[in-house]
C-alpha atoms as a PDB file:
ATOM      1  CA  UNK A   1       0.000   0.000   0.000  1.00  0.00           C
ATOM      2  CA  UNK A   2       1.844   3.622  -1.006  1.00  0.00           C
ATOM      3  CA  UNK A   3       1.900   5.635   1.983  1.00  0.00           C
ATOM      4  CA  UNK A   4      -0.223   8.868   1.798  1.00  0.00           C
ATOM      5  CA  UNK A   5       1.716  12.022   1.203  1.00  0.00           C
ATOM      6  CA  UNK A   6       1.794  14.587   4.215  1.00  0.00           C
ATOM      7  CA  UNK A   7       0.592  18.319   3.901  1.00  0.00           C
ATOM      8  CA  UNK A   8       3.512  19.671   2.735  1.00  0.00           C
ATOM      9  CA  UNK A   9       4.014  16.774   0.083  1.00  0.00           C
ATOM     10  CA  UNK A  10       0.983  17.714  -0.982  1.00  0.00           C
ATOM     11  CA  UNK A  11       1.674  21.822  -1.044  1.00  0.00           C
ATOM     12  CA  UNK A  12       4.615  21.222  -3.363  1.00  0.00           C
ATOM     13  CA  UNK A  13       2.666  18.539  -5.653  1.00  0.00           C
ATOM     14  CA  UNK A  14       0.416  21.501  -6.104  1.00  0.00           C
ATOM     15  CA  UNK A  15       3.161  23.962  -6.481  1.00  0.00           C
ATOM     16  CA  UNK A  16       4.644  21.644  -9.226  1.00  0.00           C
ATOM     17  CA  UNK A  17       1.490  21.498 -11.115  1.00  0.00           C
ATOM     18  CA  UNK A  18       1.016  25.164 -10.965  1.00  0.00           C
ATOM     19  CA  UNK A  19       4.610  25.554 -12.241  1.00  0.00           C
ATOM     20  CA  UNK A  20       3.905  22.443 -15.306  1.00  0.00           C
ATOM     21  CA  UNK A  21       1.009  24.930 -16.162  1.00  0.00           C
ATOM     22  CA  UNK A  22       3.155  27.934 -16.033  1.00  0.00           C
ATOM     23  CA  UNK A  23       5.406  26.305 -17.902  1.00  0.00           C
ATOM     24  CA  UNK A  24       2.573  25.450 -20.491  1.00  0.00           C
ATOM     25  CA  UNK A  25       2.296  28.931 -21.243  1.00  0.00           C
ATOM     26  CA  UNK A  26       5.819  29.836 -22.028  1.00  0.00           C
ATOM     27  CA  UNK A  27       6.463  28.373 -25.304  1.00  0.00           C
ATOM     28  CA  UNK A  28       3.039  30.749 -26.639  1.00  0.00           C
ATOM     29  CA  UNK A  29       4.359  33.585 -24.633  1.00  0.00           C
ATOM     30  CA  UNK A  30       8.001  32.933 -25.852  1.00  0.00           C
ATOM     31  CA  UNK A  31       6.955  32.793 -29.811  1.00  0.00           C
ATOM     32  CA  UNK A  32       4.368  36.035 -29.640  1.00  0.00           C
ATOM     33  CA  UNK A  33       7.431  37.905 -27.961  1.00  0.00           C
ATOM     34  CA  UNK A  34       9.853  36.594 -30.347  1.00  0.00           C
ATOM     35  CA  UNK A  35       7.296  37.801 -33.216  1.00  0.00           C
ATOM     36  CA  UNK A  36       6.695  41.040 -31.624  1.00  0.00           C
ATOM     37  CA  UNK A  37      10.608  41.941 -30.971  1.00  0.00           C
ATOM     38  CA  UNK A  38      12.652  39.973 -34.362  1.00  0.00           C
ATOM     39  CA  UNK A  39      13.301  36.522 -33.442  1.00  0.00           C
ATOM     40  CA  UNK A  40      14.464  33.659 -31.110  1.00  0.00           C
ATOM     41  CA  UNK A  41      17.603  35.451 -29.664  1.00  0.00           C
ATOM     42  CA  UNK A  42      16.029  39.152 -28.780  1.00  0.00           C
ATOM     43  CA  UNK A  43      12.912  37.012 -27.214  1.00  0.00           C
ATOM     44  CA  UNK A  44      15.519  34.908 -25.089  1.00  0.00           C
ATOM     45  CA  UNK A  45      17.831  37.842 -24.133  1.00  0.00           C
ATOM     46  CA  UNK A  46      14.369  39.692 -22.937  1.00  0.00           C
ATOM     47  CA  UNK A  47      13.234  36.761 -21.331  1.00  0.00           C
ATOM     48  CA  UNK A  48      16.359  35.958 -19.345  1.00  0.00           C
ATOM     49  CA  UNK A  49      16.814  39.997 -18.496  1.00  0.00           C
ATOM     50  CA  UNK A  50      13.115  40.107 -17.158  1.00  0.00           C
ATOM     51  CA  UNK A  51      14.442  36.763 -14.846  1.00  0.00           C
ATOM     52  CA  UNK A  52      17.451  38.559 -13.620  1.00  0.00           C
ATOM     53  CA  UNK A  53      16.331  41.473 -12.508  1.00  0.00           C
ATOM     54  CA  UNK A  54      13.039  39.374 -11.266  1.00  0.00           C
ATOM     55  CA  UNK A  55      15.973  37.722  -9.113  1.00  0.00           C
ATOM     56  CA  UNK A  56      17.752  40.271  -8.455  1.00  0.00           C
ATOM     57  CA  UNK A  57      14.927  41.787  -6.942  1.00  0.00           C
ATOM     58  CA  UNK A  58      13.748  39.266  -4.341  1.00  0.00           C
ATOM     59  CA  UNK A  59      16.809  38.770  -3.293  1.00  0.00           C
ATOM     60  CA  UNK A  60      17.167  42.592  -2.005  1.00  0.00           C
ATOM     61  CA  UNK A  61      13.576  42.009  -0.893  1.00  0.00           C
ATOM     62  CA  UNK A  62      14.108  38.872   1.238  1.00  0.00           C
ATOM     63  CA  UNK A  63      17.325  40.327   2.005  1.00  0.00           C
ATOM     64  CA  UNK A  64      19.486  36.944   0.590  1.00  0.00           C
ATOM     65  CA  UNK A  65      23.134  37.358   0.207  1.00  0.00           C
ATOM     66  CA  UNK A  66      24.371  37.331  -3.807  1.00  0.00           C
ATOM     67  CA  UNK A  67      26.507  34.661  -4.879  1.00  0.00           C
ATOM     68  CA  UNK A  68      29.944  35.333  -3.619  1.00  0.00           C
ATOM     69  CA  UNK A  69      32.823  34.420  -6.264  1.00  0.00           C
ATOM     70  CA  UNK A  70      35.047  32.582  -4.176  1.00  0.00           C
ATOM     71  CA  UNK A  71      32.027  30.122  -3.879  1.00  0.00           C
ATOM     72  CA  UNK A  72      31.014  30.431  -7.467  1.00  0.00           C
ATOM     73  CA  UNK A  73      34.328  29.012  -8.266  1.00  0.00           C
ATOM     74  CA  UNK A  74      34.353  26.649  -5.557  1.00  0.00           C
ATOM     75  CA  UNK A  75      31.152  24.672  -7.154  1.00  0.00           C
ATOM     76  CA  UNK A  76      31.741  21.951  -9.920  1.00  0.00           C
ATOM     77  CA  UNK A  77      32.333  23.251 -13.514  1.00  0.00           C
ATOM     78  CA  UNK A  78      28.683  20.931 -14.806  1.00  0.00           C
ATOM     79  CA  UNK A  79      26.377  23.470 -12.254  1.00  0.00           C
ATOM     80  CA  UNK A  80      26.883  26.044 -14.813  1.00  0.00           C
ATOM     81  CA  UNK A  81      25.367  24.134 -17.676  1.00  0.00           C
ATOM     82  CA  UNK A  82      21.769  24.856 -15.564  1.00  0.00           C
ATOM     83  CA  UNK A  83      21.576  28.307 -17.054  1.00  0.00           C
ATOM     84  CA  UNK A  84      23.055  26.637 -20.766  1.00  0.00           C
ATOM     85  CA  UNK A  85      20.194  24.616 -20.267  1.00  0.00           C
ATOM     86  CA  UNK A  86      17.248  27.308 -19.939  1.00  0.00           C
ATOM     87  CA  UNK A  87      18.732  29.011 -22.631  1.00  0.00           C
ATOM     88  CA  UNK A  88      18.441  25.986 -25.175  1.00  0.00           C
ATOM     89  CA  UNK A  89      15.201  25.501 -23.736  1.00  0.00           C
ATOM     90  CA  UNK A  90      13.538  28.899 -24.276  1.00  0.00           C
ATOM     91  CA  UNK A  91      15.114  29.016 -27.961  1.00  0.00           C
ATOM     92  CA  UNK A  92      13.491  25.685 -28.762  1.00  0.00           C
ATOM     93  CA  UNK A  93       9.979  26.274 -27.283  1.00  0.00           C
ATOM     94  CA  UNK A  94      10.089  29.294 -29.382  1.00  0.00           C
ATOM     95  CA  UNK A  95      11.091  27.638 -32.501  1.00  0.00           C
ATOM     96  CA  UNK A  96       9.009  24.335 -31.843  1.00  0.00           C
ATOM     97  CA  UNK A  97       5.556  25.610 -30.166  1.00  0.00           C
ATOM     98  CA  UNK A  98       4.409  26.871 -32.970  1.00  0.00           C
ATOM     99  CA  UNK A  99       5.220  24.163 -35.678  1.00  0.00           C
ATOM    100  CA  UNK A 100       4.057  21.469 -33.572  1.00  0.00           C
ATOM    101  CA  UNK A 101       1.498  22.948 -30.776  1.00  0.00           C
ATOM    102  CA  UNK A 102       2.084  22.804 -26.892  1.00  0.00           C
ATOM    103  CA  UNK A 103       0.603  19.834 -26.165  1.00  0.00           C
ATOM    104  CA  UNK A 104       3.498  17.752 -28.209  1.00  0.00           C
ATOM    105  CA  UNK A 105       6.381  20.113 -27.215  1.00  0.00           C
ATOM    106  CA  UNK A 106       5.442  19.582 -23.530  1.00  0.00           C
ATOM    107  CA  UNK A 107       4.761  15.632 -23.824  1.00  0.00           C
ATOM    108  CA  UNK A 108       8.199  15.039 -25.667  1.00  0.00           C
ATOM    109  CA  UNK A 109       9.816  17.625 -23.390  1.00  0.00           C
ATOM    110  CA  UNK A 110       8.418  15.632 -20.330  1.00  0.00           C
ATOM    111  CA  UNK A 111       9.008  12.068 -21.741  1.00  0.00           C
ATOM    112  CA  UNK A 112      13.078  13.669 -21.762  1.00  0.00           C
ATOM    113  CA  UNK A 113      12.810  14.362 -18.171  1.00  0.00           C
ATOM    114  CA  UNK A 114      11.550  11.343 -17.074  1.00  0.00           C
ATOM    115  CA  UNK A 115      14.041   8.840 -19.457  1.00  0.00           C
ATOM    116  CA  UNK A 116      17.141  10.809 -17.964  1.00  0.00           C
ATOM    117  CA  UNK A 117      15.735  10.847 -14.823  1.00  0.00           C
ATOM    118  CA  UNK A 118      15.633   7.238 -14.684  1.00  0.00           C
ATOM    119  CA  UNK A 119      18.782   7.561 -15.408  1.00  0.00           C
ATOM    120  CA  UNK A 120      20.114  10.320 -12.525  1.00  0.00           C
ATOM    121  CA  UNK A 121      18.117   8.632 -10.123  1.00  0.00           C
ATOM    122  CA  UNK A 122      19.361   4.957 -10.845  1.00  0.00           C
ATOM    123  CA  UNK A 123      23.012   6.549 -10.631  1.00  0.00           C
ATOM    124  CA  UNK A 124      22.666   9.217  -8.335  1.00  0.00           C
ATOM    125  CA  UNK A 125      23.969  11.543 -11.119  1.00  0.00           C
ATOM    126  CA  UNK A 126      24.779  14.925  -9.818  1.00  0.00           C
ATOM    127  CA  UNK A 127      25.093  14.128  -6.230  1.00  0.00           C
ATOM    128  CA  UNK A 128      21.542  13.016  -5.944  1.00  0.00           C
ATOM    129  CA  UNK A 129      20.618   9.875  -3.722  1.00  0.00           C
ATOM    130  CA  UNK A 130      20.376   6.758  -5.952  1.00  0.00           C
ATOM    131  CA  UNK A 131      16.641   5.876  -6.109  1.00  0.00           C
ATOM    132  CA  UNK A 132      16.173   2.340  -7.770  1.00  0.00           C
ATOM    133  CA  UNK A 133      14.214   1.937 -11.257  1.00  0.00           C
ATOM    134  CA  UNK A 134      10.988  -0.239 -10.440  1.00  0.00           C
ATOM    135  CA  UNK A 135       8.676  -1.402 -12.416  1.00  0.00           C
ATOM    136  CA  UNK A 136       5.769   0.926 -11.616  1.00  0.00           C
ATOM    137  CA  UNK A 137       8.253   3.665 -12.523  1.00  0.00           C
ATOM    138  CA  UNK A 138       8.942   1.429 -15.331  1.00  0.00           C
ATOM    139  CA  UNK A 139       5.094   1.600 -16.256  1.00  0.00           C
ATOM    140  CA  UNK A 140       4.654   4.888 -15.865  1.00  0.00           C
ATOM    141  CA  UNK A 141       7.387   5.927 -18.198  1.00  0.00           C
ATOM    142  CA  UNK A 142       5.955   3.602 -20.575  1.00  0.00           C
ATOM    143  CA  UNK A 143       2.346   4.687 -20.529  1.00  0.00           C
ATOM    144  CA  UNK A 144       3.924   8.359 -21.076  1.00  0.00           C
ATOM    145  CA  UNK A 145       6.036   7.633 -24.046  1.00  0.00           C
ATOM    146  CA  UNK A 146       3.015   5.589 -25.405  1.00  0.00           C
ATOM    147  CA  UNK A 147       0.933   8.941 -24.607  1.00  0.00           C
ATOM    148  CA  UNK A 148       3.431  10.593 -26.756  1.00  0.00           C
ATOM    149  CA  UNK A 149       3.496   8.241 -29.723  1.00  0.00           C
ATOM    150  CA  UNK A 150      -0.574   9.050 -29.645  1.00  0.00           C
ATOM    151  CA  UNK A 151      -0.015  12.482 -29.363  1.00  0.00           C
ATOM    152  CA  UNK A 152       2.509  13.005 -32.396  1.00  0.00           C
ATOM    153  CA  UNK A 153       0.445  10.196 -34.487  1.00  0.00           C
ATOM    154  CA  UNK A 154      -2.480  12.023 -33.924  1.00  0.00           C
ATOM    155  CA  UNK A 155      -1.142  15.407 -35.861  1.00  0.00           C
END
């Protein structure tokens, strides 16, 4: 029997979903603003401004210390693919949203996430605990990439 998840499980399942819908929303958002402004790279660079001063921001708000260099330079050379990472991302929502709708983007971007995460959790790539494959996971992932076939077949 799967335990049940406590209250704040259950606060940042519903955080997540909130942030998969915001998420939904960015690849539209992304392609108007890259109509409205000349392309892919203005819309990122205006994207990734709005972030950093979004960031910049709370931090002076919730009065959180910036990143001091000596630890920038202390972390592993792979953390600074994150923000390589977002960047790729926001180009290709903005190039594939509107070729091949939200609903595939998101499934195929999703079924990505959860084939490497098998992966980084099997391994414990990147530090993280190693959390064994099993064959609901297994399932799950299966169903999804099945969802996706239906999804892209469908078009």
């Amino acid at each position: 029997m799967a335990a049940v998840p406590g209250a704040g499980t259950a606060l940042l399942i519903l955080l997540a979903v909130i942030g998969g819908a915001l998420i939904a929303a960015q690849g539209p958002i992304f392609a108007r603003l890259a109509g409205s402004v000349g392309g892919t790279l203005p819309a990122a660079l205006l994207s990734f401004t709005i972030g950093t001063s979004a960031l910049i921001g709370l931090i002076l708000v919730a009065g959180a210390p910036f990143p001091k260099l000596a630890d920038m330079r202390a972390a592993p050379v792979w953390v600074w693919a994150g923000g390589l990472i977002g960047a790729y991302q926001v180009m290709l929502s903005i190039t594939a949203v509107p070729k091949i709708g939200v609903v595939a983007f998101l499934t195929a971007v999703i079924a990505g996430q959860l084939m490497a995460a098998i992966a980084y959790d099997q391994f414990g790539a990147f530090g993280l605990a190693v959390r064994a494959l099993t064959v609901t996971k297994m399932v799950g992932i299966a169903l999804l990439v099945g969802g996706l076939a239906l999804i892209v077949w469908e078009r």
